[in-house]
C-alpha atoms as a PDB file:
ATOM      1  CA  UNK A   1      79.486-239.259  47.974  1.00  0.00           C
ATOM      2  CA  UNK A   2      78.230-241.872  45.919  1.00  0.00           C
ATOM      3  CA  UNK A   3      79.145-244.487  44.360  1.00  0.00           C
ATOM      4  CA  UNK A   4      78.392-243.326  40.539  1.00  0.00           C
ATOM      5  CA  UNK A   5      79.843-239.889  41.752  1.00  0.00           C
ATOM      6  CA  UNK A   6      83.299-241.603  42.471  1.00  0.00           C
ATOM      7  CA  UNK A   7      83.572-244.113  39.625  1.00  0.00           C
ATOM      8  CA  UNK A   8      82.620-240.617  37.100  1.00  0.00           C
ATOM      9  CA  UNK A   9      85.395-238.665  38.575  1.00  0.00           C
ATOM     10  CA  UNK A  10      88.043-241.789  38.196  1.00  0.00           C
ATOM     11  CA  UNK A  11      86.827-241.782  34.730  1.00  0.00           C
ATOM     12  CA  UNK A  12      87.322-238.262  33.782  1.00  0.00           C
ATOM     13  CA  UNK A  13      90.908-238.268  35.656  1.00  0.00           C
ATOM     14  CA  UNK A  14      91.899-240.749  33.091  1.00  0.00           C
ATOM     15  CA  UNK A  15      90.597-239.875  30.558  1.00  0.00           C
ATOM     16  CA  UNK A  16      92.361-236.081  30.895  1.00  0.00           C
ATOM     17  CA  UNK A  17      95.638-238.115  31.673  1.00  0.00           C
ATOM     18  CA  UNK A  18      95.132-240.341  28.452  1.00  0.00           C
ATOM     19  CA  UNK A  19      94.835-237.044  26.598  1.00  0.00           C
ATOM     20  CA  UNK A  20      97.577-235.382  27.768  1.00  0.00           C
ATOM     21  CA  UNK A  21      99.899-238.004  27.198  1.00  0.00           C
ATOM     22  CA  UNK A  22      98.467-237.958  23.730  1.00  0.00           C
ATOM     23  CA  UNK A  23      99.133-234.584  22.818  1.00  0.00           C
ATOM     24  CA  UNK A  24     102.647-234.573  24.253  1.00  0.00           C
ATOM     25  CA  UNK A  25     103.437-237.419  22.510  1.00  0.00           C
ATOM     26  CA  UNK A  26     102.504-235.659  19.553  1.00  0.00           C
ATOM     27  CA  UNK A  27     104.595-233.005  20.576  1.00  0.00           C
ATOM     28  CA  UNK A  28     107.080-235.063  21.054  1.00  0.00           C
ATOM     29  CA  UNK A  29     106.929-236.910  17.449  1.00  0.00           C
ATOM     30  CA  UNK A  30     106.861-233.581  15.957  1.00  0.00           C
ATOM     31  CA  UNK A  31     109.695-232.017  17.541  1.00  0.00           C
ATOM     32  CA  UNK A  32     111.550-235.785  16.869  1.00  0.00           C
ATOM     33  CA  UNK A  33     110.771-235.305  12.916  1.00  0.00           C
ATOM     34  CA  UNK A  34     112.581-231.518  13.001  1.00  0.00           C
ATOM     35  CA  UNK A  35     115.115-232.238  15.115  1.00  0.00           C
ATOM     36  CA  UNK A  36     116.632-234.856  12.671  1.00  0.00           C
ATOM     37  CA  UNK A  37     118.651-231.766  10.718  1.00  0.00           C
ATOM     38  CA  UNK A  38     122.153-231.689  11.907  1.00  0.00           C
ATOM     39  CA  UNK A  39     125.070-229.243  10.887  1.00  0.00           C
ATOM     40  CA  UNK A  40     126.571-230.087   7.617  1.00  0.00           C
ATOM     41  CA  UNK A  41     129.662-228.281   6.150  1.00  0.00           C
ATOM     42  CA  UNK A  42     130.431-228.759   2.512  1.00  0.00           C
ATOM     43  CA  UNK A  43     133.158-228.094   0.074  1.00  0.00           C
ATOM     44  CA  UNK A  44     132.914-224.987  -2.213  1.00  0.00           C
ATOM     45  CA  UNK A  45     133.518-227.136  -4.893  1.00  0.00           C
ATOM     46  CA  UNK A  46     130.712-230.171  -3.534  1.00  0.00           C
ATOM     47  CA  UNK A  47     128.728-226.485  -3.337  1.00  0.00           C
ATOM     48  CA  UNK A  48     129.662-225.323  -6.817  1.00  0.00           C
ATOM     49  CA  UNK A  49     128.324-228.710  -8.113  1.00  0.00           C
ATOM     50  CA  UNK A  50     125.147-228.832  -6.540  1.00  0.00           C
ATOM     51  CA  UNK A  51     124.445-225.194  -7.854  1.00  0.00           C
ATOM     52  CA  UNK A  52     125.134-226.686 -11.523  1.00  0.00           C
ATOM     53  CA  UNK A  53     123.496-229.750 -11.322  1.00  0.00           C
ATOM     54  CA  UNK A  54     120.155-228.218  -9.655  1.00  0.00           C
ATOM     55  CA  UNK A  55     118.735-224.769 -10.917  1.00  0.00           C
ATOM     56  CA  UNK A  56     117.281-223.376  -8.088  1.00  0.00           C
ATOM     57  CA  UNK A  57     118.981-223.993  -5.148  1.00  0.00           C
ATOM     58  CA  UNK A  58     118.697-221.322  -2.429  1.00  0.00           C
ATOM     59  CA  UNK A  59     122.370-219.717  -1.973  1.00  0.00           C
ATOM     60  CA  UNK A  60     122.511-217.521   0.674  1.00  0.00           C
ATOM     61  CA  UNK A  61     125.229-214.947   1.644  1.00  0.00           C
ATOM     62  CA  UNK A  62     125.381-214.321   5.258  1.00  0.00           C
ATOM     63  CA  UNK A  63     127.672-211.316   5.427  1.00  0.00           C
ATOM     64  CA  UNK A  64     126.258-207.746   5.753  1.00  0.00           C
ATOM     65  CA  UNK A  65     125.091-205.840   2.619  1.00  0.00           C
ATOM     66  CA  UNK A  66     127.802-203.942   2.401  1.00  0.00           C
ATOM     67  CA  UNK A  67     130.310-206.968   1.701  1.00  0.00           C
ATOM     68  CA  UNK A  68     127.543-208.763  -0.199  1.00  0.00           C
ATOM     69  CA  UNK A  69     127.839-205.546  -2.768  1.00  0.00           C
ATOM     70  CA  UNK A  70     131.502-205.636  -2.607  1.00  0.00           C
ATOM     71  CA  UNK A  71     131.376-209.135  -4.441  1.00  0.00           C
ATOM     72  CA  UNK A  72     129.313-211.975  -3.792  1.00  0.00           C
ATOM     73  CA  UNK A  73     128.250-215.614  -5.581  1.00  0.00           C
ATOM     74  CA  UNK A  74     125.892-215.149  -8.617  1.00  0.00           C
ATOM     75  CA  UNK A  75     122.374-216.137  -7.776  1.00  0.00           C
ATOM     76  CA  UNK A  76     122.990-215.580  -4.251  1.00  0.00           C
ATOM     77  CA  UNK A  77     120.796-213.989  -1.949  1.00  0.00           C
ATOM     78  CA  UNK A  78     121.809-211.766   1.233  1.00  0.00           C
ATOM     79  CA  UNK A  79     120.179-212.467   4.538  1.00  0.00           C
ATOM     80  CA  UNK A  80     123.010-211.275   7.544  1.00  0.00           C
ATOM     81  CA  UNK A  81     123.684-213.616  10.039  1.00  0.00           C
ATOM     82  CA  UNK A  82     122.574-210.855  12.449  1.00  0.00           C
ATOM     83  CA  UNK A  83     119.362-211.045  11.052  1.00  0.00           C
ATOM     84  CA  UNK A  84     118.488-214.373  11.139  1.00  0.00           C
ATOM     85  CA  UNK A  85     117.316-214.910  14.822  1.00  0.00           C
ATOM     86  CA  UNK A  86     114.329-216.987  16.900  1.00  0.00           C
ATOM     87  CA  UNK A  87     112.171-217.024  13.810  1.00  0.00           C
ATOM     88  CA  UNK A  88     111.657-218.666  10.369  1.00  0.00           C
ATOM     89  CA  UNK A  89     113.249-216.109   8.215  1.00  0.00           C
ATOM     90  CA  UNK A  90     110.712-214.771   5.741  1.00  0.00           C
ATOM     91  CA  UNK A  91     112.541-215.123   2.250  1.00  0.00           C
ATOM     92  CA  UNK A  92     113.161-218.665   3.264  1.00  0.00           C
ATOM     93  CA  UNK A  93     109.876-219.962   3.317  1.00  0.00           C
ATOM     94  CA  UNK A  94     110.181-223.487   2.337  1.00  0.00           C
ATOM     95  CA  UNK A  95     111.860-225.671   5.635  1.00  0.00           C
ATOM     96  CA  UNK A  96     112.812-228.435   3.505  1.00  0.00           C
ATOM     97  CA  UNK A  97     114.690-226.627   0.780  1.00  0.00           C
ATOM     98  CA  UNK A  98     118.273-227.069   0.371  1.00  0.00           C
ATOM     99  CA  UNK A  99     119.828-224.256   1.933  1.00  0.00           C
ATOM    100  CA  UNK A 100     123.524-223.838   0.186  1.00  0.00           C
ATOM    101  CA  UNK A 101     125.414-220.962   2.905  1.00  0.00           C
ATOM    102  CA  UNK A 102     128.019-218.943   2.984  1.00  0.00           C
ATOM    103  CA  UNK A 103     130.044-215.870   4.712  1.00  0.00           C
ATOM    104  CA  UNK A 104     133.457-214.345   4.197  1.00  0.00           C
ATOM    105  CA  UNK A 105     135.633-216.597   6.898  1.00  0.00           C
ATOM    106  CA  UNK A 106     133.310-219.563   7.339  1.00  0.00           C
ATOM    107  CA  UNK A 107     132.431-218.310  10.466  1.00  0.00           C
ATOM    108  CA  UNK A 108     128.970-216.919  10.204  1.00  0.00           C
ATOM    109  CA  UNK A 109     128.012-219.079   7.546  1.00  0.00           C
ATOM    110  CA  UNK A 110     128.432-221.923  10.890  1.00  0.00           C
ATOM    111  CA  UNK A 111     126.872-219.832  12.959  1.00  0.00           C
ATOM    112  CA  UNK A 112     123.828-218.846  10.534  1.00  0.00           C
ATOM    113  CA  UNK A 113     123.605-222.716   9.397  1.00  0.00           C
ATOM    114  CA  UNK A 114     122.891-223.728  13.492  1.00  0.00           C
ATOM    115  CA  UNK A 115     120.479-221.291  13.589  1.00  0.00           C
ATOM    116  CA  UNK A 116     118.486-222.123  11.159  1.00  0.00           C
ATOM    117  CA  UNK A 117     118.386-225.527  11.837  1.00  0.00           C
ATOM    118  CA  UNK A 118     117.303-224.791  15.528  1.00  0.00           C
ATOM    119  CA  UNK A 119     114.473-223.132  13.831  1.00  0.00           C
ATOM    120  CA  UNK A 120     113.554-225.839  12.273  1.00  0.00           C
ATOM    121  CA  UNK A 121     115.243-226.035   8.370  1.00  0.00           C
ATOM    122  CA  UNK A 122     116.180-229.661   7.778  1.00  0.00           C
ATOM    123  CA  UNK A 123     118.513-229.125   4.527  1.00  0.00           C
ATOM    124  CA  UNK A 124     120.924-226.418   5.776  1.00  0.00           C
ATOM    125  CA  UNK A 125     124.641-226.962   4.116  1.00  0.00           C
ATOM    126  CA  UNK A 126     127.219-224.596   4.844  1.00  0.00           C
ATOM    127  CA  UNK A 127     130.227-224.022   2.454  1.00  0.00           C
ATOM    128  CA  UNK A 128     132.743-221.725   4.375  1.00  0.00           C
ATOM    129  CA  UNK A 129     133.979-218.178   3.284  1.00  0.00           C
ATOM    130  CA  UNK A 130     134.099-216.679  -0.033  1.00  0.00           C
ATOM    131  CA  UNK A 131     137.530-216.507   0.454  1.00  0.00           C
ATOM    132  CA  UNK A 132     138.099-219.988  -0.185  1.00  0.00           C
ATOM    133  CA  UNK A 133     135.559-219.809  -3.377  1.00  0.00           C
ATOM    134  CA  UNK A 134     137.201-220.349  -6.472  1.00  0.00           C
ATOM    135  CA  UNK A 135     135.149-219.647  -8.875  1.00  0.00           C
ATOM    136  CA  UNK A 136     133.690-216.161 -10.072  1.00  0.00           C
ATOM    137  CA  UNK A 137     132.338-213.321  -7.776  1.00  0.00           C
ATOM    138  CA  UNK A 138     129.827-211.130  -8.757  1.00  0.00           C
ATOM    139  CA  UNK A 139     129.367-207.076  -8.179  1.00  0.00           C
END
């Protein structure tokens, strides 16, 4: 082989290695800027505040419909913790929204709050059970 043959293929090694590292660095940096969210728990009445002070705020009720009809926070929406699984759920669009949660016990409102932060949300709070709420329900 020659010399110009050997010196083009040392070249193109590196430069495919350069690249590489490039785009999993990027990877990396991206992964890095979602992974930031961690699990938050909240007081219903640090919940109740935030719901006052900003007009908005995405509430979400992670029972089943069934107990969501029974009684459930005004303004609140119902996605099932059962529901919510390896992807972004559709009626939560925005990633970066604050995500106020919420089940009967606390215990799928933990479990739905993980998940979504897995899947990427970065402003997941989660408030416990409705049992604990002490403020109005509505039916």
């Amino acid at each position: 082989m020659s010399k110009i043959f050997i010196a083009a293929l040392v070249i193109l090694s590196l430069v495919v290695v350069v690249s590489c590292k490039n785009q999993d660095a990027g990877a990396a940096e991206q992964t890095e800027s979602r992974s930031t969210a961690v699990y938050t728990k909240i007081s219903p009445q640090a919940a109740k505040t935030m719901m006052d002070e900003q007009p908005g705020i995405t509430v979400v009720d992670v029972r089943t419909l069934q107990e969501y009809e029974a009684g459930h926070i005004d303004g609140s929406i119902n996605i099932p913790n059962e529901t919510i699984g390896t992807s972004n759920v559709e009626t939560l669009p925005d990633l970066d929204a604050t995500i106020l949660l919420y089940c009967r016990s606390g215990s799928r409102s933990s479990q739905a709050a993980r998940k979504l932060i897995a899947l990427g949300y970065t402003n997941v709070l989660d408030f416990g059970g409705i049992i604990d709420w002490p403020y109005e329900v509505v039916k």
